[in-house]
C-alpha atoms as a PDB file:
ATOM      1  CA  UNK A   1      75.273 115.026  95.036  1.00  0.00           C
ATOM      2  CA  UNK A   2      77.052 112.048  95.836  1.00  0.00           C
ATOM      3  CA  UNK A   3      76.211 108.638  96.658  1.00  0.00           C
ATOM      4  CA  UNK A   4      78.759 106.136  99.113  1.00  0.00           C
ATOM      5  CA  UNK A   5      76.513 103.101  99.398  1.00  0.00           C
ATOM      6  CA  UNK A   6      76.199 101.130  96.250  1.00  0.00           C
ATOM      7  CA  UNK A   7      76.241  97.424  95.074  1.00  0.00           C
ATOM      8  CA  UNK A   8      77.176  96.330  91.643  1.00  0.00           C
ATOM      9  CA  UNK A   9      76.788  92.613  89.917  1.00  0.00           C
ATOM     10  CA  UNK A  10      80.227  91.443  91.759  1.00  0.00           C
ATOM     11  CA  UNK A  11      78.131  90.805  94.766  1.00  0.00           C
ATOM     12  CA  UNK A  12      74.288  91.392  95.397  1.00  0.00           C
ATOM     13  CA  UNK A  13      73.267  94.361  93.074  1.00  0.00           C
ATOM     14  CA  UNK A  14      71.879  94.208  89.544  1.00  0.00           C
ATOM     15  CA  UNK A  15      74.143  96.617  87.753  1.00  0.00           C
ATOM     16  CA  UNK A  16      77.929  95.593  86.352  1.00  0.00           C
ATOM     17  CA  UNK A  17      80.002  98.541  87.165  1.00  0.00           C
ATOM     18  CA  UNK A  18      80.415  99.712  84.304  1.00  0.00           C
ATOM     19  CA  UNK A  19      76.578 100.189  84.018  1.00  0.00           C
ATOM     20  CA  UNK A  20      76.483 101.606  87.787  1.00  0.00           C
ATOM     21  CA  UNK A  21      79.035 104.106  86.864  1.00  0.00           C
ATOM     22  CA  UNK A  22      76.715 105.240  83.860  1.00  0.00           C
ATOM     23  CA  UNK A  23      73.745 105.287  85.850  1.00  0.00           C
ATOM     24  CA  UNK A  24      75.340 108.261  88.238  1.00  0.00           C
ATOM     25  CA  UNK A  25      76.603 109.799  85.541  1.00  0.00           C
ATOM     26  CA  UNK A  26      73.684 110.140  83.992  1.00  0.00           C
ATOM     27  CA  UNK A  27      72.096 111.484  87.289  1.00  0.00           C
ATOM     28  CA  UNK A  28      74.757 113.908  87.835  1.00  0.00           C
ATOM     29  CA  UNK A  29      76.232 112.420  90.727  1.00  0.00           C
ATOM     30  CA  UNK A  30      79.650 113.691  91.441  1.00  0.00           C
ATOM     31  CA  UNK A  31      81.308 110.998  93.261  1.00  0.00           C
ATOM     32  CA  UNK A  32      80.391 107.130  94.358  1.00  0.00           C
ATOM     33  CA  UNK A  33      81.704 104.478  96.332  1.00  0.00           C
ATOM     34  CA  UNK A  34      80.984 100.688  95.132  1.00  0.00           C
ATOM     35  CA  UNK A  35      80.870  99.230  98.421  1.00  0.00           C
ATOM     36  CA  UNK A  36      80.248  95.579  97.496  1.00  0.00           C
ATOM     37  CA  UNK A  37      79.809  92.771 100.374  1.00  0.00           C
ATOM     38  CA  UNK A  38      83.211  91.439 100.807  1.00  0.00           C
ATOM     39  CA  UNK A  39      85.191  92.212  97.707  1.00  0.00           C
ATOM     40  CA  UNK A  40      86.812  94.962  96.162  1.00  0.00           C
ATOM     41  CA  UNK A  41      87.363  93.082  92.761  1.00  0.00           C
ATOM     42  CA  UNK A  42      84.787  95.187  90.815  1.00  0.00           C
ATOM     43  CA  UNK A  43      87.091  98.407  91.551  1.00  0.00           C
ATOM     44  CA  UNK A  44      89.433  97.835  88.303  1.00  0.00           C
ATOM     45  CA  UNK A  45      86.412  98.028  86.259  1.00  0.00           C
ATOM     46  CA  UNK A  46      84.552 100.854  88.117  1.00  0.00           C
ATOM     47  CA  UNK A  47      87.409 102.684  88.054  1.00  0.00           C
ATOM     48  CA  UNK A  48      88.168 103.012  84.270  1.00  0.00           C
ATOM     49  CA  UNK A  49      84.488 103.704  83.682  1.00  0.00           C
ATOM     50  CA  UNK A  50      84.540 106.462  86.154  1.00  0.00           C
ATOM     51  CA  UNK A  51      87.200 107.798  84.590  1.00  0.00           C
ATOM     52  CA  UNK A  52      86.022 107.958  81.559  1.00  0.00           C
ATOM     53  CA  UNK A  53      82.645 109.849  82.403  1.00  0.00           C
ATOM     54  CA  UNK A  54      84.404 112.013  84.432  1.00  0.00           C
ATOM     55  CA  UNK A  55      83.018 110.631  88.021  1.00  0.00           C
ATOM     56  CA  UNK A  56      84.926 110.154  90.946  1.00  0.00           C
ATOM     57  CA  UNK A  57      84.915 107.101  92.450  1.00  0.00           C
ATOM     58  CA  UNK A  58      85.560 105.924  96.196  1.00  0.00           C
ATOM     59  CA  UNK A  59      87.394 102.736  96.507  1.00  0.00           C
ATOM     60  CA  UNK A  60      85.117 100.511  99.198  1.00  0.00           C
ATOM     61  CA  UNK A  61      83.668  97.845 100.650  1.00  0.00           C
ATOM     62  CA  UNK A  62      80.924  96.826 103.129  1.00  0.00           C
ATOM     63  CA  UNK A  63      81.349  93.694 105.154  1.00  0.00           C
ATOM     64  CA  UNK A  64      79.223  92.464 107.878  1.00  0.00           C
ATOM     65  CA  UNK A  65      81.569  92.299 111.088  1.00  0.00           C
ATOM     66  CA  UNK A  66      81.412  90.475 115.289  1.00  0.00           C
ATOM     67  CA  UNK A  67      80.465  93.126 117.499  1.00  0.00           C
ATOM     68  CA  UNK A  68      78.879  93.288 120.971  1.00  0.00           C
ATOM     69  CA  UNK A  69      76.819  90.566 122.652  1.00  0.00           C
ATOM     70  CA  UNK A  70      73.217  90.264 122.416  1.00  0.00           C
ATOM     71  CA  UNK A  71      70.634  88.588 122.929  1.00  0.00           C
ATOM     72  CA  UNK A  72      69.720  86.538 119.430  1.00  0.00           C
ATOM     73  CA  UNK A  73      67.359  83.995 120.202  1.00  0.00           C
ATOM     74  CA  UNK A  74      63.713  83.701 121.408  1.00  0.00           C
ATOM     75  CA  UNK A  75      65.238  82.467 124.899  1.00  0.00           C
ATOM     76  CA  UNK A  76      66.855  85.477 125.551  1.00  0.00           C
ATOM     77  CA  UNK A  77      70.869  83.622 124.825  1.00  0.00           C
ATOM     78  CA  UNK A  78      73.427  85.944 123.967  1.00  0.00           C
ATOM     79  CA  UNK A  79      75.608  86.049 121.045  1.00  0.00           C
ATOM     80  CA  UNK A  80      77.596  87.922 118.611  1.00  0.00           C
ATOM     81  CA  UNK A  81      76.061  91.225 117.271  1.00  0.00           C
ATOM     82  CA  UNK A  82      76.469  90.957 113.254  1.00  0.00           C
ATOM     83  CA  UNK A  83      76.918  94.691 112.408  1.00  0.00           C
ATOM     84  CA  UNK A  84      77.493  95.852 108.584  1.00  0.00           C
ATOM     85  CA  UNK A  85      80.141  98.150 108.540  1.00  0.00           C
ATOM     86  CA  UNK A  86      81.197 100.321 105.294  1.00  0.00           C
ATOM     87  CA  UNK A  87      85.067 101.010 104.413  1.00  0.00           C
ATOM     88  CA  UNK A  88      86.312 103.647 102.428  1.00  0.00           C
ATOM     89  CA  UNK A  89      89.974 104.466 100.777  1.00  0.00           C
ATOM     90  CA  UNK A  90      90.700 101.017 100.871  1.00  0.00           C
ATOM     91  CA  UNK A  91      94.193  99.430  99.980  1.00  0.00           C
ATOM     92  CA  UNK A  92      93.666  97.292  96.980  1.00  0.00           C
ATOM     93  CA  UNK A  93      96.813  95.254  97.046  1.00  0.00           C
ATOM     94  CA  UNK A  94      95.685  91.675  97.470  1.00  0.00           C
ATOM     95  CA  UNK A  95      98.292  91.027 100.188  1.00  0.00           C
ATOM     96  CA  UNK A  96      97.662  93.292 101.908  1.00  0.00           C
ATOM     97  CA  UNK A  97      96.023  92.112 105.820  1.00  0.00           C
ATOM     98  CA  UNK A  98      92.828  93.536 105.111  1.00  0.00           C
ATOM     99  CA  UNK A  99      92.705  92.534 101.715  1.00  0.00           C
ATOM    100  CA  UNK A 100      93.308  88.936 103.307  1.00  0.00           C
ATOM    101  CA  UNK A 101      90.594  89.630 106.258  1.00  0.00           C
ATOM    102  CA  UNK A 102      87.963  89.710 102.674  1.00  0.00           C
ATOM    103  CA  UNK A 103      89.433  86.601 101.029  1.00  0.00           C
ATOM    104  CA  UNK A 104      88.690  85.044 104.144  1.00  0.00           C
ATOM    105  CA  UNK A 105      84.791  86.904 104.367  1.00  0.00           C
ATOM    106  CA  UNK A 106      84.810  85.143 100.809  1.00  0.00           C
ATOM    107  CA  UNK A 107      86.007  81.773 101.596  1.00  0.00           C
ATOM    108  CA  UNK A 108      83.379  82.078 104.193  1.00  0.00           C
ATOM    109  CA  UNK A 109      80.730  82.849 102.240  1.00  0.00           C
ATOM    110  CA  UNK A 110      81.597  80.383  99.540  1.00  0.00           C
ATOM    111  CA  UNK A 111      81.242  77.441 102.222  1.00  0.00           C
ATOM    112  CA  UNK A 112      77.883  78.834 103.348  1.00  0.00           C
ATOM    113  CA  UNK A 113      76.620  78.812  99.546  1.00  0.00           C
ATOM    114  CA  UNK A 114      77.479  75.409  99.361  1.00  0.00           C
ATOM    115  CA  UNK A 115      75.801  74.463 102.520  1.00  0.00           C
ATOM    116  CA  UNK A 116      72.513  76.660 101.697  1.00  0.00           C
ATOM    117  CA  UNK A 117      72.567  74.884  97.731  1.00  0.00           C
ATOM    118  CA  UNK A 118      72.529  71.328  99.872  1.00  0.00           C
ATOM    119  CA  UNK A 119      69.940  72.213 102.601  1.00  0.00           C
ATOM    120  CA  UNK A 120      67.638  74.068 100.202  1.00  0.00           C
ATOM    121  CA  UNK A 121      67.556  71.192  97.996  1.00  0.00           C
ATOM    122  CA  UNK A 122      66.760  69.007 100.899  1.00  0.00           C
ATOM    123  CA  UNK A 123      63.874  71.089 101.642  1.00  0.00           C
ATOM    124  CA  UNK A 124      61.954  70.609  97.946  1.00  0.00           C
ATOM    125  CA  UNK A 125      64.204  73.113  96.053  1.00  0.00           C
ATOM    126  CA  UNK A 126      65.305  70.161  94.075  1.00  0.00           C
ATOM    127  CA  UNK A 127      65.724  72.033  90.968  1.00  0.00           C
ATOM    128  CA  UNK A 128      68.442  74.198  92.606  1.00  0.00           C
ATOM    129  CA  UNK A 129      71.771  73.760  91.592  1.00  0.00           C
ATOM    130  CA  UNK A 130      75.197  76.120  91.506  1.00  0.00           C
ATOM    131  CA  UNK A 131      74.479  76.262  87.726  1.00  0.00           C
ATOM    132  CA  UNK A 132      71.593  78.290  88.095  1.00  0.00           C
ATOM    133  CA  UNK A 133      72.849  80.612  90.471  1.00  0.00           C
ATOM    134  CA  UNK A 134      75.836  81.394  88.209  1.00  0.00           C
ATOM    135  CA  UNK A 135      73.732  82.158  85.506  1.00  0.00           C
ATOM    136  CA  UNK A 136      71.850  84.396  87.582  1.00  0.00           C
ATOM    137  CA  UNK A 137      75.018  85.765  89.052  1.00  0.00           C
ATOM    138  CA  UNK A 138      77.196  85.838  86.341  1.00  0.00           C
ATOM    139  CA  UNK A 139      80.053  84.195  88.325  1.00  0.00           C
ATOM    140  CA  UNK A 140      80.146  81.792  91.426  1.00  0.00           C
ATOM    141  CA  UNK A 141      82.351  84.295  93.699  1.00  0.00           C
ATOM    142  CA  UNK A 142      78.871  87.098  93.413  1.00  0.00           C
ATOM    143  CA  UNK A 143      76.439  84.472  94.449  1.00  0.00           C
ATOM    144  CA  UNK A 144      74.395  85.589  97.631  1.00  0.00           C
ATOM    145  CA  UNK A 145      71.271  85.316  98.872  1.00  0.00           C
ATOM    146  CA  UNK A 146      69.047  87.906  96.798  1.00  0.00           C
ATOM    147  CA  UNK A 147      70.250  85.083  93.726  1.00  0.00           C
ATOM    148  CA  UNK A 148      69.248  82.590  96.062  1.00  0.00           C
ATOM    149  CA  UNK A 149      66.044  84.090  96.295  1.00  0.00           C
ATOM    150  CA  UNK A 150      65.353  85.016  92.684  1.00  0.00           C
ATOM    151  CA  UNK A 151      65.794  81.036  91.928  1.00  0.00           C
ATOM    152  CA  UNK A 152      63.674  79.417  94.298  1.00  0.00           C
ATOM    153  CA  UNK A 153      60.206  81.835  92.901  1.00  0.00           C
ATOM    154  CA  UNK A 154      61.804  80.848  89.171  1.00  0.00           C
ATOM    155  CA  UNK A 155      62.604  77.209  89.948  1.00  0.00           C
ATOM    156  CA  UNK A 156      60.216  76.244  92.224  1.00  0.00           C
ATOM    157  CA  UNK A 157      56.653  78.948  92.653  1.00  0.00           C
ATOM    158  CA  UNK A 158      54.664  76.029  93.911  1.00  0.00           C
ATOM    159  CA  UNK A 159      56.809  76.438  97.055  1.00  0.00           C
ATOM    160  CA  UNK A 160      57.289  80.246  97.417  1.00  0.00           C
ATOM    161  CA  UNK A 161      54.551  81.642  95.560  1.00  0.00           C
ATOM    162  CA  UNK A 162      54.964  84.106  92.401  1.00  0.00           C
ATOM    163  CA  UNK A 163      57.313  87.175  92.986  1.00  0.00           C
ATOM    164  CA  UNK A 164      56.047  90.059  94.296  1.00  0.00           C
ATOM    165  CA  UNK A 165      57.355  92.742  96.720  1.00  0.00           C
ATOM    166  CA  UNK A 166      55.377  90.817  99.481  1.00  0.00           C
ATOM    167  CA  UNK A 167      56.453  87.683  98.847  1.00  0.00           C
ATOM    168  CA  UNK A 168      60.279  88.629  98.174  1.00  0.00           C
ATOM    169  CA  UNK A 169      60.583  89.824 101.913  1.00  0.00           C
ATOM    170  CA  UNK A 170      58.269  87.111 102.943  1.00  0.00           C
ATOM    171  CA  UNK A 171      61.031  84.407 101.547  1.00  0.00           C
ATOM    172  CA  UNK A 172      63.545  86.300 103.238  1.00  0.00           C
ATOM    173  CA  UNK A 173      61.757  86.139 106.425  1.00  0.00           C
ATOM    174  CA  UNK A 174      60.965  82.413 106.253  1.00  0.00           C
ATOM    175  CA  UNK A 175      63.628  80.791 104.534  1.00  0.00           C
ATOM    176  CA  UNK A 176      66.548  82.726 103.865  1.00  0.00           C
ATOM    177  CA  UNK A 177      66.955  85.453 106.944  1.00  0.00           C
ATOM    178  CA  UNK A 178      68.282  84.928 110.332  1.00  0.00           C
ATOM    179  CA  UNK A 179      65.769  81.753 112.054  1.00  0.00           C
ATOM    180  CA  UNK A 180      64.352  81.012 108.195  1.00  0.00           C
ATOM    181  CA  UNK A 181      64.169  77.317 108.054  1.00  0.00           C
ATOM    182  CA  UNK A 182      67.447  77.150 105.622  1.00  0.00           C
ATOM    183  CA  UNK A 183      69.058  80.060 107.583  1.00  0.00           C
ATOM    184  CA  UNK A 184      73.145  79.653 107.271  1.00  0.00           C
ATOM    185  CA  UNK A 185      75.281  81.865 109.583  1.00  0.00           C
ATOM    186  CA  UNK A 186      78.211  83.406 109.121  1.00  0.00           C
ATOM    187  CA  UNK A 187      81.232  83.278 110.688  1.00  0.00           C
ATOM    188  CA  UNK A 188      82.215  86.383 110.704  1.00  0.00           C
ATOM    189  CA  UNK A 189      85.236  88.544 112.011  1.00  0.00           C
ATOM    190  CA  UNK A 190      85.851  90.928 115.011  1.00  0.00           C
ATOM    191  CA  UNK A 191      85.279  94.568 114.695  1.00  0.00           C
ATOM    192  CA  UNK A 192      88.824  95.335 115.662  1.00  0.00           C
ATOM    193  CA  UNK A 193      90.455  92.447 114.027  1.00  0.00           C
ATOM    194  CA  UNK A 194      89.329  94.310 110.566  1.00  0.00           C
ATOM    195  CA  UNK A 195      90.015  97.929 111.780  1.00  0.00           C
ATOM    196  CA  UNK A 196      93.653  96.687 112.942  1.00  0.00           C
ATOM    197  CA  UNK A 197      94.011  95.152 109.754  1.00  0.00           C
ATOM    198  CA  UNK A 198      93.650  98.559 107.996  1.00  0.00           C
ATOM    199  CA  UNK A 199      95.989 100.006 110.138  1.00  0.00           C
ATOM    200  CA  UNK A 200      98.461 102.893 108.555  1.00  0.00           C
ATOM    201  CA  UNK A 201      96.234 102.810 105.211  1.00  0.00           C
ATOM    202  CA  UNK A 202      94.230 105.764 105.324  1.00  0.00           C
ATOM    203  CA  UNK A 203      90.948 103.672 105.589  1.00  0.00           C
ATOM    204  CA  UNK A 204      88.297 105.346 106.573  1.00  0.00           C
ATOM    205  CA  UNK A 205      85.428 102.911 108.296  1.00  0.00           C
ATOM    206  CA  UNK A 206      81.452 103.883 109.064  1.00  0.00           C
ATOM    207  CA  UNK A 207      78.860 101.813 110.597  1.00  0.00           C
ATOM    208  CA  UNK A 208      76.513 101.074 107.687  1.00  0.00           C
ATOM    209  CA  UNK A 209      72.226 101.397 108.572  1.00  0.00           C
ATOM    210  CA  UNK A 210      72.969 101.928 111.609  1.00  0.00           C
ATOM    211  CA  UNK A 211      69.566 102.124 112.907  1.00  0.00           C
ATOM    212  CA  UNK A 212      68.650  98.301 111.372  1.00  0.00           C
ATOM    213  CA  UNK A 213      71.757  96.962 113.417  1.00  0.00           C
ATOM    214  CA  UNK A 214      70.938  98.866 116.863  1.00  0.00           C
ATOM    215  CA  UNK A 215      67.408  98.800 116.876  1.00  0.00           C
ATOM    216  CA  UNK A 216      64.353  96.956 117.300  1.00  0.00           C
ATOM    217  CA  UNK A 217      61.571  99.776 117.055  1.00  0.00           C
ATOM    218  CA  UNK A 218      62.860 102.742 115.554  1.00  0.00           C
ATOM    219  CA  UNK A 219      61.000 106.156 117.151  1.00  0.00           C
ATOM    220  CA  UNK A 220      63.189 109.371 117.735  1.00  0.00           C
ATOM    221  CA  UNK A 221      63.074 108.531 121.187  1.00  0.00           C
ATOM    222  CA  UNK A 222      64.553 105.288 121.035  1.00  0.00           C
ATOM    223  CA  UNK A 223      67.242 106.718 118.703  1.00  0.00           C
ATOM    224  CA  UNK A 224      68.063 109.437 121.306  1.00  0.00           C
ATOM    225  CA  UNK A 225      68.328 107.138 124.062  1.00  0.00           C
ATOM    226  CA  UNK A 226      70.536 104.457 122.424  1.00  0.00           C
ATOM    227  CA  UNK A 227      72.480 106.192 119.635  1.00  0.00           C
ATOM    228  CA  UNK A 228      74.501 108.271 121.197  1.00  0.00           C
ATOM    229  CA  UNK A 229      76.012 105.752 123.951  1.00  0.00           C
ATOM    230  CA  UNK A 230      76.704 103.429 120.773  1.00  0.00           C
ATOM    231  CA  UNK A 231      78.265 105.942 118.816  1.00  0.00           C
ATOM    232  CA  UNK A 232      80.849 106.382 121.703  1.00  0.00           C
ATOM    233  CA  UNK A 233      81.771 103.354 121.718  1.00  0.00           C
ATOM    234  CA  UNK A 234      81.991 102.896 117.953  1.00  0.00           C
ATOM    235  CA  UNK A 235      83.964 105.754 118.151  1.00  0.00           C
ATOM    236  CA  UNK A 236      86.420 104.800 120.485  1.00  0.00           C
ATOM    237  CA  UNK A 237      87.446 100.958 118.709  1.00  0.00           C
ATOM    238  CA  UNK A 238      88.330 103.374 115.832  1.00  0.00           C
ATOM    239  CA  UNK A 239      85.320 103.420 113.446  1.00  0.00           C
ATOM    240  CA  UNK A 240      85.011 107.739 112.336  1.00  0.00           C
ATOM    241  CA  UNK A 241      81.707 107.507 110.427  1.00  0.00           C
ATOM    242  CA  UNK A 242      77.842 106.669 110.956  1.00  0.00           C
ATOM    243  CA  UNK A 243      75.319 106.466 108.217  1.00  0.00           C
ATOM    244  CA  UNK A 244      72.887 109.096 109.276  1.00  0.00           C
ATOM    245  CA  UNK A 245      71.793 109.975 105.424  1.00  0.00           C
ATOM    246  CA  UNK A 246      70.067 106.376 105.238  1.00  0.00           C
ATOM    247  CA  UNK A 247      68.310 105.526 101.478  1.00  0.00           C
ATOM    248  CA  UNK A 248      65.799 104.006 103.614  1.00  0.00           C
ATOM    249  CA  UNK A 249      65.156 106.231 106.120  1.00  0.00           C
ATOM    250  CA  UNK A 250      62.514 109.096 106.667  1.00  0.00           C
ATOM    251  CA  UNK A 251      63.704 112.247 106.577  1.00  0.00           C
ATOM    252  CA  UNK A 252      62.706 113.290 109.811  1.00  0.00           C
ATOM    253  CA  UNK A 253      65.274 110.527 111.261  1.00  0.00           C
ATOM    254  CA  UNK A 254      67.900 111.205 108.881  1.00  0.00           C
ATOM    255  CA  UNK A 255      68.223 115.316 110.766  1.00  0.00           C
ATOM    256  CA  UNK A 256      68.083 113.791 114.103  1.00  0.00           C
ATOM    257  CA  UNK A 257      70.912 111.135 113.536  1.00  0.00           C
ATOM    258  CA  UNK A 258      73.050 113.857 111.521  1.00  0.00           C
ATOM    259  CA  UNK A 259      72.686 115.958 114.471  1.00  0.00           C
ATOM    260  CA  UNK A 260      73.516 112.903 116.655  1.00  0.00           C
ATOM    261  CA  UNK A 261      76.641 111.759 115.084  1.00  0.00           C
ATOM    262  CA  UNK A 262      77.670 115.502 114.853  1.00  0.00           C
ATOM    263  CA  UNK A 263      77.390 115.696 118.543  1.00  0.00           C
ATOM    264  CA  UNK A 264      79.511 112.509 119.115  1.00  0.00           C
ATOM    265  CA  UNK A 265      82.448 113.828 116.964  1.00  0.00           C
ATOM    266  CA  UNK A 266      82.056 111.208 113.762  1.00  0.00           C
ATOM    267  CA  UNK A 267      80.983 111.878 110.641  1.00  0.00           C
ATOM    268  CA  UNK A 268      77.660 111.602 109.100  1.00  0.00           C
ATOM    269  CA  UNK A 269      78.133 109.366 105.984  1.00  0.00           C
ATOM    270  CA  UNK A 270      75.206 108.073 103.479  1.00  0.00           C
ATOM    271  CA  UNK A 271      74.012 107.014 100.581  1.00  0.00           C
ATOM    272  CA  UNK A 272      71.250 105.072  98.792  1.00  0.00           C
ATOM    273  CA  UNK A 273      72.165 101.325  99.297  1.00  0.00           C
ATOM    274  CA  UNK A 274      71.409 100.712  95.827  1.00  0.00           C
ATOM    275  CA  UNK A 275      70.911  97.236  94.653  1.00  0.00           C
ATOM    276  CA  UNK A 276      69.324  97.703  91.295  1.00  0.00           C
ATOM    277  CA  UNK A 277      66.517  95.648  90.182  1.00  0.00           C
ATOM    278  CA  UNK A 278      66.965  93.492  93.469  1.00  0.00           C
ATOM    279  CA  UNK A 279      65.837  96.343  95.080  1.00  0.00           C
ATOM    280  CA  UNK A 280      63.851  98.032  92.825  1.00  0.00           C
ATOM    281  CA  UNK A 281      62.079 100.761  94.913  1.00  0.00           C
ATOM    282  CA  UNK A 282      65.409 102.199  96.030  1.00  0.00           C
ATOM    283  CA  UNK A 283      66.752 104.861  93.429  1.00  0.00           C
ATOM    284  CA  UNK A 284      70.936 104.866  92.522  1.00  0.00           C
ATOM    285  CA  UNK A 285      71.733 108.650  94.680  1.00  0.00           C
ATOM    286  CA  UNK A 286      67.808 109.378  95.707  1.00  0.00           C
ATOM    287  CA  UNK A 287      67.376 106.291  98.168  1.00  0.00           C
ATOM    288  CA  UNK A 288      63.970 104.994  98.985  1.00  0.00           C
ATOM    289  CA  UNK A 289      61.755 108.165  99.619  1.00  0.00           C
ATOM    290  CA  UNK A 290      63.336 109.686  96.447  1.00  0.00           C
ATOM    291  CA  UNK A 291      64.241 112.930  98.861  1.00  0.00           C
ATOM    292  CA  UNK A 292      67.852 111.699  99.847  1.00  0.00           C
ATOM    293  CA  UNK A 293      70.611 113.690  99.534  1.00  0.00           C
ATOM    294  CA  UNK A 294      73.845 113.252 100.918  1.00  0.00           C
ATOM    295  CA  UNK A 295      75.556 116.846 100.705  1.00  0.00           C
ATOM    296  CA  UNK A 296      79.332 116.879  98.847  1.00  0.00           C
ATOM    297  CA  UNK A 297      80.860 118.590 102.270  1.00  0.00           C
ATOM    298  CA  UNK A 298      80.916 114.626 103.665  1.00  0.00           C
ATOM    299  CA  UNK A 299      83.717 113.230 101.164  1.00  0.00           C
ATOM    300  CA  UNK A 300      85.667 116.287 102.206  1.00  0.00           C
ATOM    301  CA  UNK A 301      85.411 115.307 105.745  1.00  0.00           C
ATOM    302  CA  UNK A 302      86.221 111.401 104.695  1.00  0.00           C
ATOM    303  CA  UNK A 303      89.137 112.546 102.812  1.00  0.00           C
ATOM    304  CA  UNK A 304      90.322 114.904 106.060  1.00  0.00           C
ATOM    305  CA  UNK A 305      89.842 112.119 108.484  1.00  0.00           C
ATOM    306  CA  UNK A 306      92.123 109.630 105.811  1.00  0.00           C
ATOM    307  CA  UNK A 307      94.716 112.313 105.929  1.00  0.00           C
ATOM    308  CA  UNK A 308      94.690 112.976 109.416  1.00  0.00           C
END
């Protein structure tokens, strides 16, 4: 069993590596990929824990990228599609171009955390404050918005209520997510720019939930009709992979996009999406439902498709 969708404490997950590394060790996973938002700077330490307990680990990454046009807004205006998008078999050294495509996915999200910190505080969170987020974080580069989150019910409950699973997505919804009243947006990079900046390297890149970034209503139908024009295209700008084995998907949905992205010639990547206690009903390797499993056979076809 292996799981290629993970998040550790360098950007929106619970776990340090270290700890995330124990964790599917302990439930006999056989290989993981860290695929933190942005960064690849918890990879030194994943990697000599891995080692030690004897799992192998996939160096990766998952960064949210400008693809398509859409429309975004309640008047129907178009505008970038935001699409997550997971790399594997990354090049690590920090000079190289897509190493410097994530700096700048960094710098970016630095700016935004300053600008959310400001506006937030404008609207009541007075008690808000980069200090509190890095002791929540552990460092000022992993703040994001799940920290975010977690202070405004500790700092301020008269706004946001207690915490519960209700009111966590309800924040989201209101404040945080895209057309929340303190809603920042990225500026984020071209599809292409970030595959062309991998070029020669062996990276391997797959379109991350892909049924949360094509979708509105998810029904088999709707899959059927959409997915497999999408995948096409995907496929053509360079991007191998799809997530069919989704943590949060049924499994129903899961066989019909395996079969899907087996029928457009990519491969059928997965994992959990694990997030730790920020996401507590979604198990390290076992995904939401607790019935995921994302069969050994698809590192093999990663590693093929690097190679190739």
């Amino acid at each position: 069993m292996i799981d290629l969708h993970t998040h550790s404490s360098f950007s929106d997950g619970s776990d340090t590596p270290t700890q995330l590394a124990q964790k599917a060790h302990d439930i006999g996973l056989t290989a993981i990929s860290l695929t933190d938002h942005d960064t690849t700077l918890s990879h030194e330490e994943m990697a000599l824990a891995c080692e030690r307990l004897g799992v192998e680990l996939v160096t990766g990454v998952e960064v949210s990228l400008r693809e398509g046009e859409f429309p975004t807004t309640r008047d129907g205006h178009a505008g970038p599609r935001s699409i997550h998008v997971l790399g594997y078999f990354l090049p690590l050294e920090p000079t190289h171009p897509l190493q410097l495509k994530l700096a700048e996915l960094r710098g970016d999200r630095e700016t935004r955390n300053e600008l959310l910190v400001r506006t937030l505080q404008d609207l009541g969170f007075e008690r808000l404050n980069f200090d509190y987020l890095i002791g929540l974080a552990g460092k000022r580069e992993s703040i994001g918005r799940p920290h975010f989150a977690r202070a405004m019910f500790e700092l301020h409950p008269e706004i946001v209520g207690e915490r519960t699973d209700e009111s966590w997505n309800r924040l989201f919804i209101e404040w945080l997510g895209t057309g929340g009243r303190a809603y920042i947006p990225k500026t984020s990079i071209p599809l292409e720019d970030f595959i062309d900046s991998a070029s020669g390297s062996g990276a391997v890149f797959s379109i991350a939930h892909p049924l949360v970034n094509y979708l509105e209503t998810v029904t088999p139908s709707a899959i059927e009709r959409t997915m497999p024009k999408v995948m096409a295209s995907l496929r053509e700008r360079g991007v191998l992979g799809i997530e069919a084995y989704y943590g949060s998907t049924d499994a129903h949905l899961r066989a019909l996009m395996v079969k899907l992205t087996r029928d457009a010639g990519m491969i059928p990547t997965g994992g959990s999406d694990y997030h730790g206690t920020y996401k507590e009903d979604i198990a390290l390797g076992l995904g939401l439902s607790g019935d995921l499993r994302v069969p050994d056979e698809v590192l093999d076809e990663l590693k093929a498709a690097r190679n190739s």
